[in-house]
N, C-alpha and C. Protein backbone atom coordinates (compact mmCIF):
# COMPACT_ATOMS: atom_id res chain seq x y z
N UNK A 1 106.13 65.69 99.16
CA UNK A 1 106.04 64.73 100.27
C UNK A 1 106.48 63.35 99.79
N UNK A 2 107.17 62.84 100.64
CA UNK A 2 107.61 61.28 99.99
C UNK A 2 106.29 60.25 100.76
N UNK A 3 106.53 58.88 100.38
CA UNK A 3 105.52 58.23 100.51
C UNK A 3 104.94 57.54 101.93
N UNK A 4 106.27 57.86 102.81
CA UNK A 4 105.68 57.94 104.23
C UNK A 4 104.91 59.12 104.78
N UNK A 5 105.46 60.18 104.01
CA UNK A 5 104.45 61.26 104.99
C UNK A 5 103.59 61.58 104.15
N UNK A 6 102.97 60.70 102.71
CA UNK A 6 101.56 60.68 102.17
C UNK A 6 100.99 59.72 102.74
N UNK A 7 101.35 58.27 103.19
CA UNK A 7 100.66 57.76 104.06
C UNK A 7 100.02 58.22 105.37
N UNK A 8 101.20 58.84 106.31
CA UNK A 8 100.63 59.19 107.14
C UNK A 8 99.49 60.12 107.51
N UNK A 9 99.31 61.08 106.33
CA UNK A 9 98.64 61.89 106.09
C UNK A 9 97.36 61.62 106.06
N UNK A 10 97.04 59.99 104.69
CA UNK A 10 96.21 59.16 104.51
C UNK A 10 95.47 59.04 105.61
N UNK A 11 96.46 58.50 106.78
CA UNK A 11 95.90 58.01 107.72
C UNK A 11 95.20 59.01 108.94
N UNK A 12 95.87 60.14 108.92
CA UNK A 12 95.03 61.60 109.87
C UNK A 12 93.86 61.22 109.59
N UNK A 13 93.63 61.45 107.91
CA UNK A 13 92.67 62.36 107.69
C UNK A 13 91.44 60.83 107.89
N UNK A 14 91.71 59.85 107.71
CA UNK A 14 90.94 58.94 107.82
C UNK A 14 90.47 58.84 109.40
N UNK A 15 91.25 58.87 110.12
CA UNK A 15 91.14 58.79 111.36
C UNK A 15 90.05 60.18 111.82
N UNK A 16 90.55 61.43 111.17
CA UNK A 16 90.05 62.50 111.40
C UNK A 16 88.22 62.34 111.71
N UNK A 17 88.45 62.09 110.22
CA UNK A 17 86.81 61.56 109.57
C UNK A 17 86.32 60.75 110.51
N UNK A 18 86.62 59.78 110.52
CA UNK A 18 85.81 58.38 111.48
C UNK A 18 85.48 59.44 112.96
N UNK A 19 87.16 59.93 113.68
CA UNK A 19 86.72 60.05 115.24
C UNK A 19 85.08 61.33 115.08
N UNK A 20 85.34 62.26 113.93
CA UNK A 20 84.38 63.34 113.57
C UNK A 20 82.79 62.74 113.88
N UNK A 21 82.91 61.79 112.81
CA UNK A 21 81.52 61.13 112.98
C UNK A 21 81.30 59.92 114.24
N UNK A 22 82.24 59.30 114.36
CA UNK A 22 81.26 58.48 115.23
C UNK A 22 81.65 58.95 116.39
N UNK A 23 83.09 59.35 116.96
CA UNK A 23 83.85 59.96 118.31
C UNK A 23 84.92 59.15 118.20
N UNK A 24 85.79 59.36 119.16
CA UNK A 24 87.02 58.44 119.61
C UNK A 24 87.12 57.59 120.45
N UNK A 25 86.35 57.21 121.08
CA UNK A 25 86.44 56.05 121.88
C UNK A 25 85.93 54.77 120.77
N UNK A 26 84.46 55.33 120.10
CA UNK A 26 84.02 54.45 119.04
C UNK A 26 84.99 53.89 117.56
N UNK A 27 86.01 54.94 117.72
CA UNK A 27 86.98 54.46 116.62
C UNK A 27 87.71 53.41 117.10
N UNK A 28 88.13 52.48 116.19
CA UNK A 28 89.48 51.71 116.40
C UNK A 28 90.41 51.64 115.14
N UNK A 29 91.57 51.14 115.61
CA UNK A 29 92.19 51.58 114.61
C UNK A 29 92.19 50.52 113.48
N UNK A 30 91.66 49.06 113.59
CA UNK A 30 91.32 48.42 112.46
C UNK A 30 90.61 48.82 111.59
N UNK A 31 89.36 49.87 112.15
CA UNK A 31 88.34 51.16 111.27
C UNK A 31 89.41 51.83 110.33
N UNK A 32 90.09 52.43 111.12
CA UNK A 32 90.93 53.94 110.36
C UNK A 32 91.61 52.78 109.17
N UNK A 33 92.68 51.44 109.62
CA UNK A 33 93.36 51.23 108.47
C UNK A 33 92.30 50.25 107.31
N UNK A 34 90.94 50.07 107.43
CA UNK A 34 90.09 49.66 106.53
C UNK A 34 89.97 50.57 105.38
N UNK A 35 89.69 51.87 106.55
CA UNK A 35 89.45 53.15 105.53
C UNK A 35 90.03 53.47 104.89
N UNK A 36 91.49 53.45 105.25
CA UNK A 36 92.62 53.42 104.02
C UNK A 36 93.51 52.29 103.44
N UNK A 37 92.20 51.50 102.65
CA UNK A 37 92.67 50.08 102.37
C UNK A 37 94.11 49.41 102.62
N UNK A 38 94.04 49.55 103.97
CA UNK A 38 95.86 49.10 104.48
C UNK A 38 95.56 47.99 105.97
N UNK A 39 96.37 47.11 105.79
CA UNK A 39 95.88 46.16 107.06
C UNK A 39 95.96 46.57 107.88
N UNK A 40 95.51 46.20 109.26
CA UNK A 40 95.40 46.99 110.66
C UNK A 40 97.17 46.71 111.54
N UNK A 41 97.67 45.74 110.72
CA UNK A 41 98.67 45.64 111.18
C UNK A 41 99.63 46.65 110.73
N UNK A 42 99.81 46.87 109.63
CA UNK A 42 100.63 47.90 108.90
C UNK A 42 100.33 49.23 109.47
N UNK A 43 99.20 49.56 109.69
CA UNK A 43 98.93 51.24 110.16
C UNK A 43 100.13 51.13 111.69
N UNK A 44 100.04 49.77 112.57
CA UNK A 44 101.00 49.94 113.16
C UNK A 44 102.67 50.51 113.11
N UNK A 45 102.49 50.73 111.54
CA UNK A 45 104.18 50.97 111.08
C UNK A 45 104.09 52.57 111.37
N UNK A 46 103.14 53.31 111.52
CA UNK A 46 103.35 54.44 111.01
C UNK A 46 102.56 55.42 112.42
N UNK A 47 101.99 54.60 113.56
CA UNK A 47 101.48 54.94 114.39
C UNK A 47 101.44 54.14 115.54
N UNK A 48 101.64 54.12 116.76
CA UNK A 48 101.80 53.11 117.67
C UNK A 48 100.77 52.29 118.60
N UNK A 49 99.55 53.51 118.46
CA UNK A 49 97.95 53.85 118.83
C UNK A 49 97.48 54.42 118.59
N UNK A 50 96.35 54.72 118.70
CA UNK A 50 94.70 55.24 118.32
C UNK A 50 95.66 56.48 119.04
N UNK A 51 96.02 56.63 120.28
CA UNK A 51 96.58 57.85 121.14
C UNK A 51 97.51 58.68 120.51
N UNK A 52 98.60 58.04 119.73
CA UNK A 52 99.68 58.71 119.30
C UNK A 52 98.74 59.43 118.09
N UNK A 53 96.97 58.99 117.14
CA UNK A 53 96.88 59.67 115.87
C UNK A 53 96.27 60.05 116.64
N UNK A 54 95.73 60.66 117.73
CA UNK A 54 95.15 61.55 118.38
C UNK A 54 96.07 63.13 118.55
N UNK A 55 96.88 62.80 118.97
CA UNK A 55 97.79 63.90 118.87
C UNK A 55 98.32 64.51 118.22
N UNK A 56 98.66 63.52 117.06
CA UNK A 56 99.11 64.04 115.72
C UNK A 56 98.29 64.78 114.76
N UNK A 57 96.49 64.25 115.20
CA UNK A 57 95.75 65.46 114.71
C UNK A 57 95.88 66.91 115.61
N UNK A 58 95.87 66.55 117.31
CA UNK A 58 96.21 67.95 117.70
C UNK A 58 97.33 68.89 117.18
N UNK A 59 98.17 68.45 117.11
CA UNK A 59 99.97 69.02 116.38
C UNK A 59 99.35 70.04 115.63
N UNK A 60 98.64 69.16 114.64
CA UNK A 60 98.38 69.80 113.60
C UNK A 60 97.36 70.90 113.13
N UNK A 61 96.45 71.18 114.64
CA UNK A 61 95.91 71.98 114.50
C UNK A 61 96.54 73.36 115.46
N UNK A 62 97.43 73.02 116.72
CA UNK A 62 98.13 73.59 116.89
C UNK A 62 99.08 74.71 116.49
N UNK A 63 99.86 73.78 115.67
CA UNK A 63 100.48 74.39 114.51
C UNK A 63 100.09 75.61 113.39
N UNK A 64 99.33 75.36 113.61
CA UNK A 64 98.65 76.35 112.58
C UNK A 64 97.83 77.56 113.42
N UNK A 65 97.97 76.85 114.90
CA UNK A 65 97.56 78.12 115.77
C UNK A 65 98.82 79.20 116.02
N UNK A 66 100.10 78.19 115.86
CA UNK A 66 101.45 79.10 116.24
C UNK A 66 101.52 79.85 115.05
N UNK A 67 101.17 79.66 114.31
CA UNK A 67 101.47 80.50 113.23
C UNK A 67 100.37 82.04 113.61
N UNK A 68 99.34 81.94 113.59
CA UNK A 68 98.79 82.87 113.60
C UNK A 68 99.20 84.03 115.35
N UNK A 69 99.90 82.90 116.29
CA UNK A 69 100.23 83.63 117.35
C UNK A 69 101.29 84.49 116.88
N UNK A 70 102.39 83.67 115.75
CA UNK A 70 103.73 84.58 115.52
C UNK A 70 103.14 85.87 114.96
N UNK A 71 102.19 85.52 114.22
CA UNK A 71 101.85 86.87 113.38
C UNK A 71 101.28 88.11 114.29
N UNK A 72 100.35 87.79 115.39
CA UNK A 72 100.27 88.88 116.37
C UNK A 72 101.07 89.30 116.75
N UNK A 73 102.43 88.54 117.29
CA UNK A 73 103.45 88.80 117.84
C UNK A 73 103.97 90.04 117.13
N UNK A 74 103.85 90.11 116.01
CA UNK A 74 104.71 90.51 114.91
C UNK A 74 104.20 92.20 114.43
N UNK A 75 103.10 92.22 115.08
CA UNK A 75 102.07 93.52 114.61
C UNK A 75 102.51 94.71 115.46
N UNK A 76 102.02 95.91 114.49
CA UNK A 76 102.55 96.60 115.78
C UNK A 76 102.31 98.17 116.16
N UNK A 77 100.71 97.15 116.89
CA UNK A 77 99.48 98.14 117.57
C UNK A 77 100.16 97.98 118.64
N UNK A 78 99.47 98.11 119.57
CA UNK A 78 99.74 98.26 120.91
C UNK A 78 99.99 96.87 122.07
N UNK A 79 101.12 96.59 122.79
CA UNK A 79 101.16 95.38 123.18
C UNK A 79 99.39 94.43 123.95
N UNK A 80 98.83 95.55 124.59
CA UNK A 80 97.85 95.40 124.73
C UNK A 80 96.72 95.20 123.90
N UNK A 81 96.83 95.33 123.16
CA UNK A 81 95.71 94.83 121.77
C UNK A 81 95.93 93.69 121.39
N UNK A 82 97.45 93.30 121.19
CA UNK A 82 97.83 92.41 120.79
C UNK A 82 97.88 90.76 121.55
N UNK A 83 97.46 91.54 123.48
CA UNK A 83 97.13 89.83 123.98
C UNK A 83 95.89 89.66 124.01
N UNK A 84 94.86 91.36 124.31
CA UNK A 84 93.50 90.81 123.75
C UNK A 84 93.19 89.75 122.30
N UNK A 85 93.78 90.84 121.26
CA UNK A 85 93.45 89.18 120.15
C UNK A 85 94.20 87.74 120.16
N UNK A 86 95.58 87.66 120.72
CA UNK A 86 96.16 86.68 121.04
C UNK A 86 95.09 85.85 121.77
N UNK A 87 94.18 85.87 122.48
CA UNK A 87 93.85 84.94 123.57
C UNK A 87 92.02 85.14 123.20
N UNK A 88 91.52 85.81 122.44
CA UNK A 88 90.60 85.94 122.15
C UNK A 88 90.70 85.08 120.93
N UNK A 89 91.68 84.82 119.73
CA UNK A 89 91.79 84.07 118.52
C UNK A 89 91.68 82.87 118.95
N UNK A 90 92.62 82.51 119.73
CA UNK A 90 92.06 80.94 120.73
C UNK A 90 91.10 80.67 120.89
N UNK A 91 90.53 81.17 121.54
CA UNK A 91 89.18 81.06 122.13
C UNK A 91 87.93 81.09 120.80
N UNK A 92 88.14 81.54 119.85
CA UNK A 92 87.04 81.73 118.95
C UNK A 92 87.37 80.53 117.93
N UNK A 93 88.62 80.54 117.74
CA UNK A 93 88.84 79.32 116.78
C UNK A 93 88.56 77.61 117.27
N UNK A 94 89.11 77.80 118.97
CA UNK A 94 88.71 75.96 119.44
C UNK A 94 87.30 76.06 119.58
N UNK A 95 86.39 76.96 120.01
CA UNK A 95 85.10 77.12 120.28
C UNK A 95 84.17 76.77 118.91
N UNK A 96 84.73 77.18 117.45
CA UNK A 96 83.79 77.09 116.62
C UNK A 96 84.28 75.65 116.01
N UNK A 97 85.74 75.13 116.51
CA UNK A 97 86.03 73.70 116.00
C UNK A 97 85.45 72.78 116.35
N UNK A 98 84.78 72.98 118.01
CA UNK A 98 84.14 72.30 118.43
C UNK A 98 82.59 72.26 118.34
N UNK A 99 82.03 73.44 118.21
CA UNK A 99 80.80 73.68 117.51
C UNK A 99 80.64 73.25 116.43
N UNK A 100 81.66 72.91 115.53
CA UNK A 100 81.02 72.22 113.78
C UNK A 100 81.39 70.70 114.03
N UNK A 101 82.24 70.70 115.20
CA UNK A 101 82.80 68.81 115.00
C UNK A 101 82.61 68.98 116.79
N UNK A 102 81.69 68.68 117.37
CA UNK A 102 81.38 68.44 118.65
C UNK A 102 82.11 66.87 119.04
N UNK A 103 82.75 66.20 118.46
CA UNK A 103 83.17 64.68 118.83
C UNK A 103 84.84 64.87 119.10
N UNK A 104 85.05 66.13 119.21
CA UNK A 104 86.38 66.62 118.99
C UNK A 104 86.84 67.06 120.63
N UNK A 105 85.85 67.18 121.36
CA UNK A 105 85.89 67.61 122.69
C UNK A 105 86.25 65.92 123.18
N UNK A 106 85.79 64.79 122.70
CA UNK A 106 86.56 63.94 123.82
C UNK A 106 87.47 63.66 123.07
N UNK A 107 88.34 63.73 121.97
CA UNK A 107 89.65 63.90 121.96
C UNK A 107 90.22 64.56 122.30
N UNK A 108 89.80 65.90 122.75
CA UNK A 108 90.71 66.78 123.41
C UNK A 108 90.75 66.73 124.75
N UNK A 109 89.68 65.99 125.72
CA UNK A 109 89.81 65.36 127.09
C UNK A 109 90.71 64.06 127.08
N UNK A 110 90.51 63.24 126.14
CA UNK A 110 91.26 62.37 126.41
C UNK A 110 93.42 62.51 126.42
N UNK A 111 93.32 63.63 125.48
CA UNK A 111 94.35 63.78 125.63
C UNK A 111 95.11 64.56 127.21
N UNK A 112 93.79 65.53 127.36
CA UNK A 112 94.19 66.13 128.59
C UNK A 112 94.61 65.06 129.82
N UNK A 113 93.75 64.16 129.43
CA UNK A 113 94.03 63.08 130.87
C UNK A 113 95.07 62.40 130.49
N UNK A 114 94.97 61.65 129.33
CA UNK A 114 96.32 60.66 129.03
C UNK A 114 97.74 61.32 128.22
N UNK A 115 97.77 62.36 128.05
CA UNK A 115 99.04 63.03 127.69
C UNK A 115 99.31 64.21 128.61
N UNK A 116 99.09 64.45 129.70
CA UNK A 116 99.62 65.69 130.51
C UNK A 116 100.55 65.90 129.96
N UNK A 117 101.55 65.32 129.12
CA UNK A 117 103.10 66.11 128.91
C UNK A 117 102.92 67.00 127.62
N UNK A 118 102.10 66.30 126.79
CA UNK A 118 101.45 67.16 125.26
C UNK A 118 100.81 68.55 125.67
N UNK A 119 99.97 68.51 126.74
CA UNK A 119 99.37 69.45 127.28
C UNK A 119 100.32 70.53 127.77
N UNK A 120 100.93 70.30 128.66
CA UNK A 120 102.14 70.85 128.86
C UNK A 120 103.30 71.96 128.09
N UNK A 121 103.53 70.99 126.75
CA UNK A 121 104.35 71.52 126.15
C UNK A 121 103.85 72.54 125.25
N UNK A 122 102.22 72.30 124.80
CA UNK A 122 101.29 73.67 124.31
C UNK A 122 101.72 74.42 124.90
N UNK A 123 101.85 74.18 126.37
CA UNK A 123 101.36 76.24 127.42
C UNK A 123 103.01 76.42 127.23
N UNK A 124 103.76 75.43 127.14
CA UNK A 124 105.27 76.21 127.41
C UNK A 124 105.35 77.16 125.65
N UNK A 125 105.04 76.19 124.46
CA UNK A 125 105.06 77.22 123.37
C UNK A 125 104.30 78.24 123.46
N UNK A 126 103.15 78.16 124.06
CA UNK A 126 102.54 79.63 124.07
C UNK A 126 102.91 80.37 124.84
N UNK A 127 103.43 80.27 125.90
CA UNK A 127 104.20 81.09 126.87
C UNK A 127 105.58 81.95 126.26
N UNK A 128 105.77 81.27 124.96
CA UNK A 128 107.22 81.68 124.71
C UNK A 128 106.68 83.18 123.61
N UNK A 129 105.46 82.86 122.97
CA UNK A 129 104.78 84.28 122.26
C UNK A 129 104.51 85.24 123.47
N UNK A 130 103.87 85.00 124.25
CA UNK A 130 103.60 85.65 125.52
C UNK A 130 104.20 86.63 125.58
N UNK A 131 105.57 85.71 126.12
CA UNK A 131 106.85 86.98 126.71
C UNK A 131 107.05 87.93 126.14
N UNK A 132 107.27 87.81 124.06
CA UNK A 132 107.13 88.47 123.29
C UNK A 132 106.37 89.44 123.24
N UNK A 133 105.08 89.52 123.54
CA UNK A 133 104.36 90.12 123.96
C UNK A 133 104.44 91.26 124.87
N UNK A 134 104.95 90.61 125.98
CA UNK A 134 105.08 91.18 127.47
C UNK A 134 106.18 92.13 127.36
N UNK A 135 107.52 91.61 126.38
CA UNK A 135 108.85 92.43 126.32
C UNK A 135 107.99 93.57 125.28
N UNK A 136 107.28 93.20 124.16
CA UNK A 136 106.85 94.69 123.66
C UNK A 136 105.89 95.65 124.16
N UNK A 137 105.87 95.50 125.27
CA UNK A 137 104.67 96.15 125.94
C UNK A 137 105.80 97.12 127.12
N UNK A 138 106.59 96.09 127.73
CA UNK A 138 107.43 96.71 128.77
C UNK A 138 108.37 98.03 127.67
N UNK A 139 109.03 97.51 126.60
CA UNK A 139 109.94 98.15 125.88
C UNK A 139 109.04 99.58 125.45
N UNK A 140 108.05 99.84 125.56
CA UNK A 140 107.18 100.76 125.13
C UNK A 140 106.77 101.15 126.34
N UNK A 141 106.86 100.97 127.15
CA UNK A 141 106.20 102.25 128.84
C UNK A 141 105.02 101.62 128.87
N UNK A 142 104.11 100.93 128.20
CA UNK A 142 103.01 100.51 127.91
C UNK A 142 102.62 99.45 129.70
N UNK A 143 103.59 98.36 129.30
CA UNK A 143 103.52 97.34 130.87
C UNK A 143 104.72 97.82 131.60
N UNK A 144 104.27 97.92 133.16
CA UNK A 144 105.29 97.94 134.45
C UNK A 144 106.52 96.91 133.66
N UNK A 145 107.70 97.09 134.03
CA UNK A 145 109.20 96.11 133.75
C UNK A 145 109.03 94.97 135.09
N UNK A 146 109.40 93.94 134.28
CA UNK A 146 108.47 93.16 134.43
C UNK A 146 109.98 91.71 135.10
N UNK A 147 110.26 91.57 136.07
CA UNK A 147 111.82 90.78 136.28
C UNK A 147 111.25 89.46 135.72
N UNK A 148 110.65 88.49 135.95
CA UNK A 148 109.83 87.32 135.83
C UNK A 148 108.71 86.91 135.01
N UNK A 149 109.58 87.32 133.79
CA UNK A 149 108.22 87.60 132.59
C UNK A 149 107.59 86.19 132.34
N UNK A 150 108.54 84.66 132.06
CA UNK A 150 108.17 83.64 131.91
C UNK A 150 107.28 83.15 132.71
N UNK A 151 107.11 83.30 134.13
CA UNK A 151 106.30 83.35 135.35
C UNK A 151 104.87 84.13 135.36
N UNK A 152 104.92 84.94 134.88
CA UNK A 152 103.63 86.35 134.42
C UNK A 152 103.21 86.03 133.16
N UNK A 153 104.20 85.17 132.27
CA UNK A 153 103.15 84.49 131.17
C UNK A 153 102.16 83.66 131.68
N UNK A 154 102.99 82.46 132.72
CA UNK A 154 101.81 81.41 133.35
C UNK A 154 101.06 81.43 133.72
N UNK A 155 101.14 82.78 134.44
CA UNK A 155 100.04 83.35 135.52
C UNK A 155 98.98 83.57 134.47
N UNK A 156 99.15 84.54 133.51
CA UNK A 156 98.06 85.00 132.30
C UNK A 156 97.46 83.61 132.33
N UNK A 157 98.18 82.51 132.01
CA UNK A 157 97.89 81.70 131.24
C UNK A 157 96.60 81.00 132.25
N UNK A 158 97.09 80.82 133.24
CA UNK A 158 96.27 80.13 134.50
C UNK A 158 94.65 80.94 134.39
N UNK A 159 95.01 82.39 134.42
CA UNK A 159 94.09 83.27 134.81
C UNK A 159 92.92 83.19 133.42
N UNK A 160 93.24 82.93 132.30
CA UNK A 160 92.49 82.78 130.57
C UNK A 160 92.18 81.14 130.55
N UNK A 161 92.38 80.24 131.37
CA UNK A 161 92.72 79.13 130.88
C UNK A 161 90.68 78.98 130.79
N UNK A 162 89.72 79.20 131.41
CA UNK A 162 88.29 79.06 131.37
C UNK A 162 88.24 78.79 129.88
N UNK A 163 88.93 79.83 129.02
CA UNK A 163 88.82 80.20 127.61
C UNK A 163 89.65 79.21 127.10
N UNK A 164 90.41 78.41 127.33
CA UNK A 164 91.20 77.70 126.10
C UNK A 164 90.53 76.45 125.19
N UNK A 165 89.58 75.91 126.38
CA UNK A 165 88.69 75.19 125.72
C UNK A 165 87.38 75.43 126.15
N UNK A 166 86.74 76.37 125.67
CA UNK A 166 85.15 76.81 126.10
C UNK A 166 84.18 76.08 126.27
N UNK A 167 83.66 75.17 125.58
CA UNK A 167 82.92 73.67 125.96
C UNK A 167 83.34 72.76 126.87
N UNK A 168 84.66 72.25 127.12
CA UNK A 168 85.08 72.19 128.47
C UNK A 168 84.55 72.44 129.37
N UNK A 169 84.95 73.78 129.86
CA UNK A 169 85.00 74.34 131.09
C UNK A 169 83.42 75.35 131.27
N UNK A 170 82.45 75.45 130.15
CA UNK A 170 81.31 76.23 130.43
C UNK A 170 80.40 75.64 129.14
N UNK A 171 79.22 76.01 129.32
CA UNK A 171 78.17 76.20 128.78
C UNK A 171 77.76 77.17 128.16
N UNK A 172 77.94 78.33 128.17
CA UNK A 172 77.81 79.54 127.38
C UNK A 172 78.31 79.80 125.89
N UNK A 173 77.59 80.75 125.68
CA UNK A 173 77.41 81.18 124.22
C UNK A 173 79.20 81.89 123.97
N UNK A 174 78.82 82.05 122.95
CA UNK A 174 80.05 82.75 122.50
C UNK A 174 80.37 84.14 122.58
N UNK A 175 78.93 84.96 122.64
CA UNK A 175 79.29 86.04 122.67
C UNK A 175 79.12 86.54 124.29
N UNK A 176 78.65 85.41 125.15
CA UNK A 176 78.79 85.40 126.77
C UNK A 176 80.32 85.51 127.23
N UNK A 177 81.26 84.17 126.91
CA UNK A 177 82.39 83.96 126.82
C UNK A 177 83.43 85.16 126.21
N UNK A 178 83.05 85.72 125.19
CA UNK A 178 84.05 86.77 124.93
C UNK A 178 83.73 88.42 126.33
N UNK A 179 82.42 88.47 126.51
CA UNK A 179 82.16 89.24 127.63
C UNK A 179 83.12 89.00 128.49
N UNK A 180 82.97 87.90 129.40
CA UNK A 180 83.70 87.14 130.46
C UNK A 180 85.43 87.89 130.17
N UNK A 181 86.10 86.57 128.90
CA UNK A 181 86.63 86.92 128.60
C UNK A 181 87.74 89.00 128.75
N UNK A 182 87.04 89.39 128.17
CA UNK A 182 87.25 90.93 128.05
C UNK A 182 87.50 91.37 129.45
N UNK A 183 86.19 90.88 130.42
CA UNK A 183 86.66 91.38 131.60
C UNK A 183 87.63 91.01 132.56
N UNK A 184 88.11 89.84 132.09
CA UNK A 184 89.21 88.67 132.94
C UNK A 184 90.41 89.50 132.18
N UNK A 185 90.36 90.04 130.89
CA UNK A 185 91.84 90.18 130.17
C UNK A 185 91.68 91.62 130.80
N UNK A 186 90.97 92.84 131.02
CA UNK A 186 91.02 94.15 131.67
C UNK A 186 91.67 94.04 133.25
N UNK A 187 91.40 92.97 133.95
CA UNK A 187 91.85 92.82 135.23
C UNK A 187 93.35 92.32 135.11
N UNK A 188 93.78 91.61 134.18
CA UNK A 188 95.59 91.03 133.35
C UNK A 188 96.00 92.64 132.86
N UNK A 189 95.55 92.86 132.52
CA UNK A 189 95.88 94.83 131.84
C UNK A 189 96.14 95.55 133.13
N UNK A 190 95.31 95.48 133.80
CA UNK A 190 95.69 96.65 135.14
C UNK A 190 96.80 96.15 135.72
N UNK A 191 96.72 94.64 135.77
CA UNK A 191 98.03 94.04 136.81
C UNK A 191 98.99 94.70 135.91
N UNK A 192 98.95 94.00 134.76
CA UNK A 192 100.20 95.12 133.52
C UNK A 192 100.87 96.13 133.90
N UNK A 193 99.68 97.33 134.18
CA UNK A 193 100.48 98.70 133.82
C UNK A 193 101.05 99.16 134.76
N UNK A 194 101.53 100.29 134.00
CA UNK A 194 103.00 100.86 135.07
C UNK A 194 102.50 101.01 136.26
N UNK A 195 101.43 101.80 136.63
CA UNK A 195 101.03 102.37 137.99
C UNK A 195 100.79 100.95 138.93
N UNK A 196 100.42 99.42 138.38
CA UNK A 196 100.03 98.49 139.46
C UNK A 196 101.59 98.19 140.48
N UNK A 197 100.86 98.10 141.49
CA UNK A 197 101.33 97.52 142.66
C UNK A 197 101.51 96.39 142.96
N UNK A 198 101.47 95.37 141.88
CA UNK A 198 100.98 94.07 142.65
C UNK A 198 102.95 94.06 142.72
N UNK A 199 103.66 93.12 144.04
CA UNK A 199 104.88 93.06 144.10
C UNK A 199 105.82 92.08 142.98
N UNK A 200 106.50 92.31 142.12
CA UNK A 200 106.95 91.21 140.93
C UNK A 200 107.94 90.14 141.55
N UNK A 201 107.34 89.09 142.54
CA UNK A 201 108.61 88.38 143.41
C UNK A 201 108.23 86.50 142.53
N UNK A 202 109.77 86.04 142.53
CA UNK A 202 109.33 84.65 142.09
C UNK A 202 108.14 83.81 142.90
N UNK A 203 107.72 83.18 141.88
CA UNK A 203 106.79 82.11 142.55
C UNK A 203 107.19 80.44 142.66
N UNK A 204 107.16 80.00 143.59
CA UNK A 204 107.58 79.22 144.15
C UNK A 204 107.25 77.79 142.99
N UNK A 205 107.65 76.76 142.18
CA UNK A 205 107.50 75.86 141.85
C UNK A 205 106.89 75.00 142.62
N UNK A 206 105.73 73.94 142.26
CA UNK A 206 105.28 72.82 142.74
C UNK A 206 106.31 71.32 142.07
């Protein structure tokens, strides 16, 4: 790493720490560049706001979620096994991130409200494993052929979304949520298979 992207790094993890313990609204960023004996003006070189190191910690945990999506992608049980743990790994990994660092949920609201486009561009990368998904399932007799697969990712996506951030959107335990869960992904399975009926016609953009 050269010495901008050890600074910046510096500065995550400082930021990390502070929003961990006290939250993110309580951080500022004269805090974060104290913490890494650097003036509050200078952290400006390397970040533009408190908002932009907000995201840059999401990236980064992201990232490391795509990785483990490619690797499901990549397996090769049954396409159907493979979106149960796809969407069940989500769900268990933001759920226990937020269970050990509970101050992590209003960075991840705040971003929902003030970055809709960050938000956004998550579901379009995960949509793009999806399909992957969806084409190895169709290519195997496994899922109905499918004209509008990018569209039938969203839909999944709409239909799991309770699960993407579990503290969010519920109160329940974990092993409530994977119940739920299971039975929301069995009702995505039937739409799946060959024998469903539901009609495969585009859906109209908002």
């Amino acid at each position: 790493m050269n010495d901008t992207t050890d600074t910046r790094q510096l500065i995550l993890d400082a930021a990390m720490e502070r929003i961990v313990h006290y939250g993110y609204s309580k951080t500022t960023m004269s805090e974060i560049a104290k913490d890494c004996n650097m003036s509050a003006g200078n952290i400006y070189r390397f970040f533009a706001s408190k908002l932009d190191i907000a995201e840059a910690i999401a990236r980064k945990f992201n990232s490391e979620l795509y990785q483990t999506y490619a690797g499901i992608c990549r397996q090769s049980d049954s396409a159907a096994d493979r979106l149960r743990r796809f969407f069940e790994f989500s769900m268990v990994r933001t759920f226990e991130a937020f269970e050990e660092k509970d101050k992590l949920i209003e960075l991840a609201e705040t971003l929902s409200d003030e970055r809709p486009l960050f938000f956004n561009e998550q579901l379009a990368q995960e949509r793009v494993y999806l399909v992957q998904i969806l084409e190895a399932g169709m290519d195997a007799g496994e899922f109905r052929q499918i004209e509008h697969k990018d569209e039938t990712a969203e839909m999944i996506q709409a239909a799991m979304m309770k699960f993407r951030f579990p503290q969010m959107f519920s109160h329940l335990t974990l092993p409530k949520l994977k119940r739920e869960q299971a039975g929301v992904m069995n009702l995505v399975l039937a739409g799946l298979s060959p024998g469903a009926t539901i009609p495969d016609r585009k859906i109209d953009k908002l």
